[in-house]
PDB file of N, CA and C in Angstrom:
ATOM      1  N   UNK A   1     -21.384  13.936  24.634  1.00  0.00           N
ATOM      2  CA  UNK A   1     -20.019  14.377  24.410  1.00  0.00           C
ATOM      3  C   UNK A   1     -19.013  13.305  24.856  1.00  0.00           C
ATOM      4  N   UNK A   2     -19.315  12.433  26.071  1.00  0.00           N
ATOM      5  CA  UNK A   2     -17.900  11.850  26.553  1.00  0.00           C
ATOM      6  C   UNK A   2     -18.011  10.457  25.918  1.00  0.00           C
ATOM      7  N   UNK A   3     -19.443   9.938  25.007  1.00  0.00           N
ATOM      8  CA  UNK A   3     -19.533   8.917  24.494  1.00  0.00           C
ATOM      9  C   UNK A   3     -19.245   9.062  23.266  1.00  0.00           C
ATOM     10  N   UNK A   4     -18.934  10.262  22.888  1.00  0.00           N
ATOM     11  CA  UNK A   4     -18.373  10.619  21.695  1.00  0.00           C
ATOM     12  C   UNK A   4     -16.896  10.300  21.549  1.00  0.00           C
ATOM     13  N   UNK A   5     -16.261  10.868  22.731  1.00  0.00           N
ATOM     14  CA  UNK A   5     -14.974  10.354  22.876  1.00  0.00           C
ATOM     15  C   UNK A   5     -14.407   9.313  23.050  1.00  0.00           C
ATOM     16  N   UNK A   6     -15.231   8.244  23.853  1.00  0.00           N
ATOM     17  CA  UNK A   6     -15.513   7.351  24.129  1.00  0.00           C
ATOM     18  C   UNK A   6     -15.327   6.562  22.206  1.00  0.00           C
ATOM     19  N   UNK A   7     -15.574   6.577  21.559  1.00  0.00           N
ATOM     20  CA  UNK A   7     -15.815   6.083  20.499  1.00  0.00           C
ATOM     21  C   UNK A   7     -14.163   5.979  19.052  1.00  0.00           C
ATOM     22  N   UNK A   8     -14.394   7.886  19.617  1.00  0.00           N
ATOM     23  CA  UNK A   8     -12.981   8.055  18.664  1.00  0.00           C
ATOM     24  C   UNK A   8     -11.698   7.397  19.618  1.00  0.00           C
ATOM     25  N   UNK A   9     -11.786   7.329  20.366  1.00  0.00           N
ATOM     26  CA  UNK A   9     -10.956   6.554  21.251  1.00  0.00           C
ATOM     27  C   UNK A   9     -10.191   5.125  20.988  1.00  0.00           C
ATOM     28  N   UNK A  10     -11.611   4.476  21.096  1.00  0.00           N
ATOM     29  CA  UNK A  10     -11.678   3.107  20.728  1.00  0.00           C
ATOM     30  C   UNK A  10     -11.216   3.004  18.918  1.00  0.00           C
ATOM     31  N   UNK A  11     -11.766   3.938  17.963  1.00  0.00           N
ATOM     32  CA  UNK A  11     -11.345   4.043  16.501  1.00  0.00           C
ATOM     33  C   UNK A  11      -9.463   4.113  16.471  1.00  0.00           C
ATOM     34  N   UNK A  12      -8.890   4.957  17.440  1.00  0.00           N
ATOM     35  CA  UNK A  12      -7.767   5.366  17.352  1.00  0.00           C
ATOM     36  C   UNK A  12      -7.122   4.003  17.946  1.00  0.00           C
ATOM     37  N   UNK A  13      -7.111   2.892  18.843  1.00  0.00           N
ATOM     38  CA  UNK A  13      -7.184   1.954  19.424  1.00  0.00           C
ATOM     39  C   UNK A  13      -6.565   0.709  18.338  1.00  0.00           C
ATOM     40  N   UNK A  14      -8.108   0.969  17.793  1.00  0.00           N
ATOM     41  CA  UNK A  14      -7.751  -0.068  16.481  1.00  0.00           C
ATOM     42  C   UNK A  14      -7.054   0.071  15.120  1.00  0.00           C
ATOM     43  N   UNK A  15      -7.103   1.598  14.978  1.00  0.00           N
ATOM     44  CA  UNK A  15      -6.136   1.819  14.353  1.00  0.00           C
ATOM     45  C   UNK A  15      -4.029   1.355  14.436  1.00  0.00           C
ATOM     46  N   UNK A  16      -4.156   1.858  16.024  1.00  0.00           N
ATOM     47  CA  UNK A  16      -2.863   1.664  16.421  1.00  0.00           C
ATOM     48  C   UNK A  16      -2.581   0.078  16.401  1.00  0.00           C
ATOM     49  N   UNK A  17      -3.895  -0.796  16.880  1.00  0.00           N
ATOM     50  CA  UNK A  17      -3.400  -2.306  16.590  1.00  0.00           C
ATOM     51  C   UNK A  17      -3.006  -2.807  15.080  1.00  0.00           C
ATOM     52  N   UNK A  18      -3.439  -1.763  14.255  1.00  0.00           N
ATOM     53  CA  UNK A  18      -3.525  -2.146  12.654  1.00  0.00           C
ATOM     54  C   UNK A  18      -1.933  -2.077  12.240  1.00  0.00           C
ATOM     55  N   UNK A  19      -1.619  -1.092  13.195  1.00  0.00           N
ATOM     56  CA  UNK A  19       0.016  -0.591  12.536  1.00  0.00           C
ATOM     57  C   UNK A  19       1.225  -0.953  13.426  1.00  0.00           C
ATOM     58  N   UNK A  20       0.710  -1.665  14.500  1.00  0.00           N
ATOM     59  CA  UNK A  20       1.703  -2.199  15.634  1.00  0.00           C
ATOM     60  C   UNK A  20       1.742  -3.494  15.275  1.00  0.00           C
ATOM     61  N   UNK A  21       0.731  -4.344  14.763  1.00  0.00           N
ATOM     62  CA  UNK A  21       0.687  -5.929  14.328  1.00  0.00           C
ATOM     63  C   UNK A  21       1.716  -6.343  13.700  1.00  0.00           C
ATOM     64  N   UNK A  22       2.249  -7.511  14.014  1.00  0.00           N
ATOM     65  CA  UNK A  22       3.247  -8.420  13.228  1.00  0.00           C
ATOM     66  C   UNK A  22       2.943  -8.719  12.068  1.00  0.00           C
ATOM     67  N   UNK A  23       3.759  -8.390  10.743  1.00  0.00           N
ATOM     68  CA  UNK A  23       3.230  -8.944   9.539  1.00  0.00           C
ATOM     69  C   UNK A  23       3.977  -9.764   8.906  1.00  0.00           C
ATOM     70  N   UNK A  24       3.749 -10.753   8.285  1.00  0.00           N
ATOM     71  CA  UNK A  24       4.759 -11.904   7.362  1.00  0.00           C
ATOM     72  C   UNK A  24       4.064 -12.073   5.967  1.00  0.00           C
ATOM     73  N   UNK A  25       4.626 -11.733   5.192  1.00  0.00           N
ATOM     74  CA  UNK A  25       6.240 -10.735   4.956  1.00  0.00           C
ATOM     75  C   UNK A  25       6.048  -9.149   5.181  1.00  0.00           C
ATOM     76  N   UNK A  26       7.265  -8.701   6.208  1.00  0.00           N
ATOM     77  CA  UNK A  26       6.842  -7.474   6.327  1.00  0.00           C
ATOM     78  C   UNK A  26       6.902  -6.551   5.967  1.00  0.00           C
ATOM     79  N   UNK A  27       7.083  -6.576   5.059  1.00  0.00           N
ATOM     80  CA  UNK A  27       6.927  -5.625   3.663  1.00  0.00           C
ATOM     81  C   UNK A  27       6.857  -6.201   1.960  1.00  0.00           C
ATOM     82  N   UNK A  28       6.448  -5.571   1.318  1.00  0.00           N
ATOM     83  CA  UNK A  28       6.229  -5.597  -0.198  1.00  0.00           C
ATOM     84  C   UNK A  28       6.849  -4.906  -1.027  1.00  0.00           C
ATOM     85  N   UNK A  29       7.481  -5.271  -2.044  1.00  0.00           N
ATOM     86  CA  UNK A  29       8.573  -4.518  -3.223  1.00  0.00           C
ATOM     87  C   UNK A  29       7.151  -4.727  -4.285  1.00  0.00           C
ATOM     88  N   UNK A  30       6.845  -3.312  -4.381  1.00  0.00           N
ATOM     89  CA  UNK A  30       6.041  -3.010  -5.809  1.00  0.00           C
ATOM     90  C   UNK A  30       6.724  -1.783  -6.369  1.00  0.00           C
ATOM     91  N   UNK A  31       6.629  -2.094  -7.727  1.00  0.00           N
ATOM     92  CA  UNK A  31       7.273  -1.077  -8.621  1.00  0.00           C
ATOM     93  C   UNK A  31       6.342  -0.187  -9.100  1.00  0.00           C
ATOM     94  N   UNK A  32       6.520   1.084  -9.317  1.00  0.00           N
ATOM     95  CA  UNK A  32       5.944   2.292  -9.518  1.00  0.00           C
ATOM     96  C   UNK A  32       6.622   3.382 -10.078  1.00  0.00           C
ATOM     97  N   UNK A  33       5.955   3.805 -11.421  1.00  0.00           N
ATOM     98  CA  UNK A  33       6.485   4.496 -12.655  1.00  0.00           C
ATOM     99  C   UNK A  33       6.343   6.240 -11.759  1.00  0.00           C
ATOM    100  N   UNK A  34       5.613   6.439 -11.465  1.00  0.00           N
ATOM    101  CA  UNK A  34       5.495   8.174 -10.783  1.00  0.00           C
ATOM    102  C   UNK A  34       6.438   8.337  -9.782  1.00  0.00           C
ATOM    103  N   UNK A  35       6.940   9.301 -10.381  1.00  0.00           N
ATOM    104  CA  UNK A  35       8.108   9.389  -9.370  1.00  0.00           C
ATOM    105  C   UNK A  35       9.408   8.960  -9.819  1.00  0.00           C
ATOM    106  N   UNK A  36       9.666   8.124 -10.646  1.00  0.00           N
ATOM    107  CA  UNK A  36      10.790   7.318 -11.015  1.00  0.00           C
ATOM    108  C   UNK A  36      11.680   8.235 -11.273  1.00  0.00           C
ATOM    109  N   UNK A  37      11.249   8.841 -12.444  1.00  0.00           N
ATOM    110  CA  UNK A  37      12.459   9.543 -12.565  1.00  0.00           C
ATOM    111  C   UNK A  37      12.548   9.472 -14.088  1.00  0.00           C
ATOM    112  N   UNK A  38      11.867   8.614 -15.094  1.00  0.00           N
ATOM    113  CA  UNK A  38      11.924   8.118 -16.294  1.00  0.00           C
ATOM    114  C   UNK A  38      12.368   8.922 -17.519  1.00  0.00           C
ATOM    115  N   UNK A  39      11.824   9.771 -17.270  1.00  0.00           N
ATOM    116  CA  UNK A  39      11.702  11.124 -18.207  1.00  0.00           C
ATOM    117  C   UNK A  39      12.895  12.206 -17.681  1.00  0.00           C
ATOM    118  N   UNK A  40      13.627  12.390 -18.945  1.00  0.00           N
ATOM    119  CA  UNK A  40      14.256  13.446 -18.841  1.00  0.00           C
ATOM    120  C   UNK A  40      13.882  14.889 -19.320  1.00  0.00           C
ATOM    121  N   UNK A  41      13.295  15.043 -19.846  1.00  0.00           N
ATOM    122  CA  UNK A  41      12.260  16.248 -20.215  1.00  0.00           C
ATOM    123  C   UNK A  41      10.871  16.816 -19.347  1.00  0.00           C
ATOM    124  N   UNK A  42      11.099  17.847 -18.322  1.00  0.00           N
ATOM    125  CA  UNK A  42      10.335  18.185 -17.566  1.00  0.00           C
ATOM    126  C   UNK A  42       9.158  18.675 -17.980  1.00  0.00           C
ATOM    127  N   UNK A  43       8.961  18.230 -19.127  1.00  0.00           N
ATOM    128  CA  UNK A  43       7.864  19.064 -19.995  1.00  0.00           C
ATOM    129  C   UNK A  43       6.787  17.542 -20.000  1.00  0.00           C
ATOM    130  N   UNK A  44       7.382  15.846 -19.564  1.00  0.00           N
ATOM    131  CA  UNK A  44       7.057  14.732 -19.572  1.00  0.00           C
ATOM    132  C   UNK A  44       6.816  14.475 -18.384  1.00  0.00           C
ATOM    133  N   UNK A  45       5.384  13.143 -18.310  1.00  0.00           N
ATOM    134  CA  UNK A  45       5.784  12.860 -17.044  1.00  0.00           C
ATOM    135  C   UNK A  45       5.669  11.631 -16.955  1.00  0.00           C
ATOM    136  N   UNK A  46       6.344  10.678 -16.335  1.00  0.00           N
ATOM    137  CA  UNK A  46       6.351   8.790 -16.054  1.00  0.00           C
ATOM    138  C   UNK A  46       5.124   8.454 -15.976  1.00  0.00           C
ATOM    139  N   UNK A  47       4.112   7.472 -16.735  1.00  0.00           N
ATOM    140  CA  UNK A  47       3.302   6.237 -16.442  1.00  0.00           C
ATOM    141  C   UNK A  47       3.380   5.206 -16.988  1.00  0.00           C
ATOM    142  N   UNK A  48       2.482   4.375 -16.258  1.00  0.00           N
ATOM    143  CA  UNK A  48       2.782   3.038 -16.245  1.00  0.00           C
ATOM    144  C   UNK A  48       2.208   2.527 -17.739  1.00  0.00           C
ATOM    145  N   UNK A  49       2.531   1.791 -18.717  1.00  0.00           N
ATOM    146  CA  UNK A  49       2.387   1.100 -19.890  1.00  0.00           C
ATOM    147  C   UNK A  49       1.861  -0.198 -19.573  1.00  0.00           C
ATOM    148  N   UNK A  50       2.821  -1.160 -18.802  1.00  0.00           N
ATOM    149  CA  UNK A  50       1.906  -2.373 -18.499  1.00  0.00           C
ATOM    150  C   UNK A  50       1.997  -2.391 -17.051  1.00  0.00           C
ATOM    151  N   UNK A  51       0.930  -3.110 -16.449  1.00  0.00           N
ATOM    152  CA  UNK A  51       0.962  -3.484 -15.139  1.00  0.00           C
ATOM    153  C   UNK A  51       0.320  -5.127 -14.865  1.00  0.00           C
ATOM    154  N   UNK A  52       0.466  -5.718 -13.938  1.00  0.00           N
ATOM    155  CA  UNK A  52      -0.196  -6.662 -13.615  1.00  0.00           C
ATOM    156  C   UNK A  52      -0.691  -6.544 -11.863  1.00  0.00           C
ATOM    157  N   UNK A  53      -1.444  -7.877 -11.769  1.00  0.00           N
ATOM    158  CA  UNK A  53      -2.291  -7.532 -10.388  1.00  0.00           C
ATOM    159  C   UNK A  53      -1.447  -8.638  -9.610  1.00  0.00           C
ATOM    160  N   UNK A  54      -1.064  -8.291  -8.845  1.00  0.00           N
ATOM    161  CA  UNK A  54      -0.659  -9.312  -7.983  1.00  0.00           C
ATOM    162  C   UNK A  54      -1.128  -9.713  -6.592  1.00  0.00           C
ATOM    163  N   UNK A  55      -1.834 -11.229  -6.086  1.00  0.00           N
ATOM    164  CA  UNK A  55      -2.348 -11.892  -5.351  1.00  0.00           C
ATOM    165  C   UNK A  55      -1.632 -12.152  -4.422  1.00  0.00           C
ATOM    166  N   UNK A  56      -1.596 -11.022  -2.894  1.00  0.00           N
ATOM    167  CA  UNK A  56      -0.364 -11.952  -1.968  1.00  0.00           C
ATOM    168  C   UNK A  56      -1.468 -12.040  -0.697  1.00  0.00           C
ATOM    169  N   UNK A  57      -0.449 -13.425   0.219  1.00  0.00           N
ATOM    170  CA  UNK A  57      -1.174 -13.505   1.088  1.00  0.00           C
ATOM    171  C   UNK A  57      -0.353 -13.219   1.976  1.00  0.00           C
ATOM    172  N   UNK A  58      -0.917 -13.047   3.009  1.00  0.00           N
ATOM    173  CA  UNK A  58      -0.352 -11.712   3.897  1.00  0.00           C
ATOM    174  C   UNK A  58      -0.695 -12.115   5.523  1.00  0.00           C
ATOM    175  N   UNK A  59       0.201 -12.915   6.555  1.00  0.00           N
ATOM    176  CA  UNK A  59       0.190 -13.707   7.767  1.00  0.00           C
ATOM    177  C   UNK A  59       0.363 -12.425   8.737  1.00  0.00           C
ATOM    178  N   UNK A  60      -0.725 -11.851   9.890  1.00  0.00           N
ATOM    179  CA  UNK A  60      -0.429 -11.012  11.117  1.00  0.00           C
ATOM    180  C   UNK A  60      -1.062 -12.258  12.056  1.00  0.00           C
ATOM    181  N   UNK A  61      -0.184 -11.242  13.425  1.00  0.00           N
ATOM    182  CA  UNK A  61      -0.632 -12.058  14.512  1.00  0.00           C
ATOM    183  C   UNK A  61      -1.417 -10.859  15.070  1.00  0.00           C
ATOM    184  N   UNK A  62      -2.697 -11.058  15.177  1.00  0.00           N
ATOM    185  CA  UNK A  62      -3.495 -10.555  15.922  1.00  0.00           C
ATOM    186  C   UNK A  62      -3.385 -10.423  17.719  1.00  0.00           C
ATOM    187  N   UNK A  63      -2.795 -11.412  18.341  1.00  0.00           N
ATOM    188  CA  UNK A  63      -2.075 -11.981  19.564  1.00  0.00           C
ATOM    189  C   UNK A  63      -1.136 -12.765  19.335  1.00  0.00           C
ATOM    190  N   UNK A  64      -0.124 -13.034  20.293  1.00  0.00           N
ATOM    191  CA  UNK A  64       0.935 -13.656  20.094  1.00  0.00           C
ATOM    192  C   UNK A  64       0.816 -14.754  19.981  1.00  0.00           C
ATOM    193  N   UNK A  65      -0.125 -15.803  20.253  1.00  0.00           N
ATOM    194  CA  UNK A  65      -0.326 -16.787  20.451  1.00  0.00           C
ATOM    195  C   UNK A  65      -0.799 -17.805  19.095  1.00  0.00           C
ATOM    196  N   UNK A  66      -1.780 -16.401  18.183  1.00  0.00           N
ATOM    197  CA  UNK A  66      -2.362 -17.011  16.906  1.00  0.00           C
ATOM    198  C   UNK A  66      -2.105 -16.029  15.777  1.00  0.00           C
ATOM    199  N   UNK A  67      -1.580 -16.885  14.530  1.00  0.00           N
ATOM    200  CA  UNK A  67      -1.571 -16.592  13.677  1.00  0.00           C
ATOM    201  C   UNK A  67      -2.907 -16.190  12.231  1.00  0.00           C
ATOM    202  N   UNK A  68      -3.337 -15.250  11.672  1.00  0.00           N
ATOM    203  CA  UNK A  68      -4.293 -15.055  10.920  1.00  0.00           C
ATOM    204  C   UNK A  68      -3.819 -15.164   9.660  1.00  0.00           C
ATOM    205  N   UNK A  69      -4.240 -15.315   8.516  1.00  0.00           N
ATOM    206  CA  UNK A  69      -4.135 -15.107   7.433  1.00  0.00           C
ATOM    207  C   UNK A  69      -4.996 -14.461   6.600  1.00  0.00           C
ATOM    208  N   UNK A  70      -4.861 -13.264   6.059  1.00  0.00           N
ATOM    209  CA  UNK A  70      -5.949 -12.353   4.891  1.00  0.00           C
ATOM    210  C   UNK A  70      -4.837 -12.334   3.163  1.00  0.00           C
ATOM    211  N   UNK A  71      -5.961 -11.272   2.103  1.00  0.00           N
ATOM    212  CA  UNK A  71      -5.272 -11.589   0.913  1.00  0.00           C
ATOM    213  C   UNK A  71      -5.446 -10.303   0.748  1.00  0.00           C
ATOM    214  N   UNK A  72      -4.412  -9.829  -0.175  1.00  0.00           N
ATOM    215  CA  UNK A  72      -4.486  -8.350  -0.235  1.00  0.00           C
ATOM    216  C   UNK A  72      -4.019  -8.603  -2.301  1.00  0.00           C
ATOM    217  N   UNK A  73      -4.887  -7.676  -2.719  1.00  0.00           N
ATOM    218  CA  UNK A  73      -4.724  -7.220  -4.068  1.00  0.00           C
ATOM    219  C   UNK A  73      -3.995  -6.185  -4.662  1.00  0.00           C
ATOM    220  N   UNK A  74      -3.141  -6.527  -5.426  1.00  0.00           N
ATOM    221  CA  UNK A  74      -1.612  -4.960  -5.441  1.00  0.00           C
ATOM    222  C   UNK A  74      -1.333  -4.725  -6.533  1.00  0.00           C
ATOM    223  N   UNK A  75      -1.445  -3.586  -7.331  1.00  0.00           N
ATOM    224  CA  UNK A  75      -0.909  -3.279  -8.756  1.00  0.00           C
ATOM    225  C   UNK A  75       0.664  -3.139  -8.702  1.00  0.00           C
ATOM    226  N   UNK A  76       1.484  -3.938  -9.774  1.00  0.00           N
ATOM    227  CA  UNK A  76       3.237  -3.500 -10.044  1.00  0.00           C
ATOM    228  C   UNK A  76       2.733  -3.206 -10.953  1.00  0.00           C
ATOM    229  N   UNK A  77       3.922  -2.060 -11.384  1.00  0.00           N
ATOM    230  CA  UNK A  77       3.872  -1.377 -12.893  1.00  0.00           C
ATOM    231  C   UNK A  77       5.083  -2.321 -13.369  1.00  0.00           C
ATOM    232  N   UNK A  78       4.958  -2.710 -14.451  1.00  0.00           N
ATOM    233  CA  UNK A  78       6.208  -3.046 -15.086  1.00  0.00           C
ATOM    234  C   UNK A  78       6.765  -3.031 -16.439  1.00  0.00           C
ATOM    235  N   UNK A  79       6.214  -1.708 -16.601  1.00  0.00           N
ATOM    236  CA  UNK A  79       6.630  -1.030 -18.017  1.00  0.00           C
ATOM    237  C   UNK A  79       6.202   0.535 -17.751  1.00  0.00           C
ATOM    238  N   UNK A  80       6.987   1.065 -17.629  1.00  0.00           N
ATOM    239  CA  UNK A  80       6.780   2.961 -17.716  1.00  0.00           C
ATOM    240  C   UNK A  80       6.798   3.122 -18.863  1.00  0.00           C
ATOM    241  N   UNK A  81       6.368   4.891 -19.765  1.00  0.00           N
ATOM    242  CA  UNK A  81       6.926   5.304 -20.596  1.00  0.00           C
ATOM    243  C   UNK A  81       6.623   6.773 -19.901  1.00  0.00           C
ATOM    244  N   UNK A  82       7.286   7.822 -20.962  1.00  0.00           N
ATOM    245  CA  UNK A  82       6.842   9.173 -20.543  1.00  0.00           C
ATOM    246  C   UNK A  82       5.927   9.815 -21.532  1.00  0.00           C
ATOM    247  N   UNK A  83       4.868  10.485 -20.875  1.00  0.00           N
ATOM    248  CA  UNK A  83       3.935  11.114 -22.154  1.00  0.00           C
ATOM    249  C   UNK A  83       3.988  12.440 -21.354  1.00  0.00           C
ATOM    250  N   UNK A  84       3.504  13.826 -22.804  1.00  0.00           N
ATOM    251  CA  UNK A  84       3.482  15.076 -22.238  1.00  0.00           C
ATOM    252  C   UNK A  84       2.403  15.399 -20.704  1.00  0.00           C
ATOM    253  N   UNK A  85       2.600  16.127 -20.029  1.00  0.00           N
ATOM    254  CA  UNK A  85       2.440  16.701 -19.099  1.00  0.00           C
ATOM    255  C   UNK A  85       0.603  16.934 -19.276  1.00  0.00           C
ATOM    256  N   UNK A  86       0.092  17.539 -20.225  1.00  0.00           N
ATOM    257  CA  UNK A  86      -1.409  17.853 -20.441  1.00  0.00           C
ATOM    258  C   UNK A  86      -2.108  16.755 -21.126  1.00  0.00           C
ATOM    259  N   UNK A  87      -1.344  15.733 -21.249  1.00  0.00           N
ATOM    260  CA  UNK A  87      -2.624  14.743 -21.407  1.00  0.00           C
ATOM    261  C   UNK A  87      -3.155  14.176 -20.154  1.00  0.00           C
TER     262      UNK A  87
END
């Protein structure tokens, strides 16, 4: 039992370092058709028509001292249209 806790502990740990870390750039503008708003007919609903993949690289400091670098893979939509609701 207490090595159990012992465990989720340490999970919750690294979680919190995941979301406390310094990031450069610290944030991302991706565009996204759900939700938009596109459609004026509630009987419609917004998706995406074209999208592309976009390649960013993405600088945290793991410690203050050193900088890391990883790559993260991200869909933008950049063409909505509205189609009916049951397709």
């Amino acid at each position: 039992m207490f090595s159990q806790l012992i465990e989720e502990f340490k999970n919750i740990l690294q979680y919190l370092n995941l979301i406390f870390r310094k990031y450069d750039p610290p944030s991302v503008i991706l565009h996204r058709c759900g939700g938009s708003g596109c459609c004026l007919n509630k009987n419609e609903r917004c998706i995406h028509s074209k999208h592309e993949k976009l390649y960013l690289e993405i600088a945290y400091l793991p410690d203050p001292d050193y900088m890391k670098k990883t790559y993260l893979v991200a869909t933008n939509h950049t063409a909505c249209e509205c189609v009916a609701k049951n397709v």
